[in-house]
C-alpha atoms as a PDB file:
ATOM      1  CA  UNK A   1     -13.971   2.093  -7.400  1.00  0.00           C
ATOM      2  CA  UNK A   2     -10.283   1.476  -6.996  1.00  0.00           C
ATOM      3  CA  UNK A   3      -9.292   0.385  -3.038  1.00  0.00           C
ATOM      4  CA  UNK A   4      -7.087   2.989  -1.447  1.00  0.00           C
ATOM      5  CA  UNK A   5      -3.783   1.152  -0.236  1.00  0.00           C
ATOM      6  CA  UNK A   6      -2.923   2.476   3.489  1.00  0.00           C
ATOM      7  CA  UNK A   7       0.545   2.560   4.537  1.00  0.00           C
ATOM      8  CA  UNK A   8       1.909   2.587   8.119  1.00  0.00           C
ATOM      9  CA  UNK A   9       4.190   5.572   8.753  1.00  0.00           C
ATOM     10  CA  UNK A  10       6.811   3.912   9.817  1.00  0.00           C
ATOM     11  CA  UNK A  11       6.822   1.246   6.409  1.00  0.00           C
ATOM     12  CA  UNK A  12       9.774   1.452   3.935  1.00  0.00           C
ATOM     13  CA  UNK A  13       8.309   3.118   0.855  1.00  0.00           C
ATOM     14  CA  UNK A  14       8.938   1.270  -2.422  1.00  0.00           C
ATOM     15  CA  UNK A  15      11.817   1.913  -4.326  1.00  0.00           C
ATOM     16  CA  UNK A  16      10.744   4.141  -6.638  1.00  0.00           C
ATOM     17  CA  UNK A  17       9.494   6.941  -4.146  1.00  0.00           C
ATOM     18  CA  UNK A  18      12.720   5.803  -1.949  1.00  0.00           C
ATOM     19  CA  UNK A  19      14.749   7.071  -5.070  1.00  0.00           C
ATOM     20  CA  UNK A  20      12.496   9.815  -6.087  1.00  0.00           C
ATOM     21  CA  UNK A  21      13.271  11.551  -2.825  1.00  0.00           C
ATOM     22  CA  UNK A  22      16.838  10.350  -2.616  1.00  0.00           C
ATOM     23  CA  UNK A  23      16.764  12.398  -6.072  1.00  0.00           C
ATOM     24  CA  UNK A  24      14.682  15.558  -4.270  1.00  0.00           C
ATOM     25  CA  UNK A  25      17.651  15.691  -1.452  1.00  0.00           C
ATOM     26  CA  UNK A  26      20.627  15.745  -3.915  1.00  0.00           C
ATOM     27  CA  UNK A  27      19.165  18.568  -5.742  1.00  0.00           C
ATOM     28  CA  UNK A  28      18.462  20.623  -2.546  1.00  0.00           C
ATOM     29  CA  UNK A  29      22.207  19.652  -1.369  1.00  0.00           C
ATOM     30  CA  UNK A  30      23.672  20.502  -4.791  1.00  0.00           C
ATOM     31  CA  UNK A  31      21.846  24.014  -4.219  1.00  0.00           C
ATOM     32  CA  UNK A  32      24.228  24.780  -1.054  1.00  0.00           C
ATOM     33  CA  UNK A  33      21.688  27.157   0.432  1.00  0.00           C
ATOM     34  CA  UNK A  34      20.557  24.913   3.168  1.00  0.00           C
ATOM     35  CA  UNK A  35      22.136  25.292   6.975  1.00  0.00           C
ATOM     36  CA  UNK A  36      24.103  22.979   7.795  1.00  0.00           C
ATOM     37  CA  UNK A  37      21.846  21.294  10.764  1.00  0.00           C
ATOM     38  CA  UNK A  38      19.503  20.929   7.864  1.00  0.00           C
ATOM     39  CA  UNK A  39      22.291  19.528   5.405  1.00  0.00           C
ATOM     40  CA  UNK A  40      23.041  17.025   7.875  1.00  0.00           C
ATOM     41  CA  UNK A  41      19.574  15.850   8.318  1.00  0.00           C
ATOM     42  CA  UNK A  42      19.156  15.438   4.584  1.00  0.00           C
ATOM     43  CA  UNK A  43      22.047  13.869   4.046  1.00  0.00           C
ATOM     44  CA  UNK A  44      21.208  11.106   6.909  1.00  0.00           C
ATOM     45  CA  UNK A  45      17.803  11.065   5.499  1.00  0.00           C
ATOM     46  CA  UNK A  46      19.913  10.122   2.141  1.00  0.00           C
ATOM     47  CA  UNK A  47      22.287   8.111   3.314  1.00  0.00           C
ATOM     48  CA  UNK A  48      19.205   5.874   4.842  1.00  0.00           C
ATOM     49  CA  UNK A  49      17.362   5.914   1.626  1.00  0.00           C
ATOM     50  CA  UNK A  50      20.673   4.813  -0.539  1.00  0.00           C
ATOM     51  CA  UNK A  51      20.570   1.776   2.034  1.00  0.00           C
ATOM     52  CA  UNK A  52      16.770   0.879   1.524  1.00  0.00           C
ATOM     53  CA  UNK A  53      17.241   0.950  -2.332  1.00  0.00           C
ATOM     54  CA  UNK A  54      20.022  -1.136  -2.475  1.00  0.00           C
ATOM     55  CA  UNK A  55      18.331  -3.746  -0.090  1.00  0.00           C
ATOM     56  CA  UNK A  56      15.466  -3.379  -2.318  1.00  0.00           C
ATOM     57  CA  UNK A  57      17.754  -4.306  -5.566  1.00  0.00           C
ATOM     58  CA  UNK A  58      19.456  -6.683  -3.512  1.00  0.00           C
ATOM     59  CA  UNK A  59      16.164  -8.782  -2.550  1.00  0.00           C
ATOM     60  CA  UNK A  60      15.019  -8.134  -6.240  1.00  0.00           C
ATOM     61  CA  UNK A  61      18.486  -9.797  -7.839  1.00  0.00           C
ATOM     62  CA  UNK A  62      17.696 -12.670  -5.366  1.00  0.00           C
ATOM     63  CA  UNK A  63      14.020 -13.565  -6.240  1.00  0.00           C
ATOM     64  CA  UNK A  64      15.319 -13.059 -10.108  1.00  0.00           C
ATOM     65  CA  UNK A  65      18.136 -15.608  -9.301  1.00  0.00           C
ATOM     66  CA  UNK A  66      15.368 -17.887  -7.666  1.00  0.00           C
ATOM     67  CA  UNK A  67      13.057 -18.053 -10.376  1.00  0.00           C
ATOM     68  CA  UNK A  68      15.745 -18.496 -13.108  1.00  0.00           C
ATOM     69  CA  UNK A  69      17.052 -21.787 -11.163  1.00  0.00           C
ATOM     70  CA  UNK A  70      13.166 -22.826 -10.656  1.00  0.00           C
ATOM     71  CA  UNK A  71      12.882 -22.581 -14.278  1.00  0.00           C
ATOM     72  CA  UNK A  72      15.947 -25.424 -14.335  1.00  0.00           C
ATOM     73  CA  UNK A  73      18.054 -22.306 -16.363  1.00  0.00           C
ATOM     74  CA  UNK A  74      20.872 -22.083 -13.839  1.00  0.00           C
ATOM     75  CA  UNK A  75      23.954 -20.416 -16.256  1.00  0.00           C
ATOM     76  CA  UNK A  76      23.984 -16.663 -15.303  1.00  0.00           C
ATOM     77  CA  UNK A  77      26.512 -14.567 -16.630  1.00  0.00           C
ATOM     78  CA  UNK A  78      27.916 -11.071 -15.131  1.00  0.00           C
ATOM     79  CA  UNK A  79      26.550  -8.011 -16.655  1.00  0.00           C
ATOM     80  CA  UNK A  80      28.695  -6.204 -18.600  1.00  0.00           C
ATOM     81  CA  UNK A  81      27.510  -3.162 -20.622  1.00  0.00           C
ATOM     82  CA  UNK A  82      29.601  -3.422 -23.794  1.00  0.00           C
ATOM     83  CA  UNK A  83      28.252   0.299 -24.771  1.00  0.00           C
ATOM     84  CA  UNK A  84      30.706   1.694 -22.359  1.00  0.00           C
ATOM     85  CA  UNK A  85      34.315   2.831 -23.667  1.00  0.00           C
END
């Protein structure tokens, strides 16, 4: 029997569900048909969410960076995606 994981209400959610409702919001702002008290609200919501997913990528690049030096491999290069035109 798998053990149900309990989170706090007031926890960050992970990334993923912090950018699958970042995702939800856009769409329902793209659709203009909220009022605007409401529009503002989502877009704070948003604007909170774009902040916890970049701290989340942030803290992610940084543990990646740690265990590349721990592994003695210290040359990192930028990312550049060649693909693009």
């Amino acid at each position: 029997m798998a053990k149900k994981i309990e989170r706090k209400q007031d926890e960050t959610p992970d990334f993923e569900q912090s950018l699958q409702e970042l995702e939800s919001i856009v769409a329902r702002l793209e659709q203009g048909d909220l009022p605007l008290e409401e529009s503002l609200r989502q877009f704070e919501r948003g604007i909170a969410l774009t902040r916890a997913c970049q701290q989340s990528l942030k803290t992610a690049e940084q543990k990646v960076q740690i265990l590349i030096e721990e592994n003695g491999k210290t040359d990192t290069h930028a990312f550049t995606d060649e693909t693009e035109d």
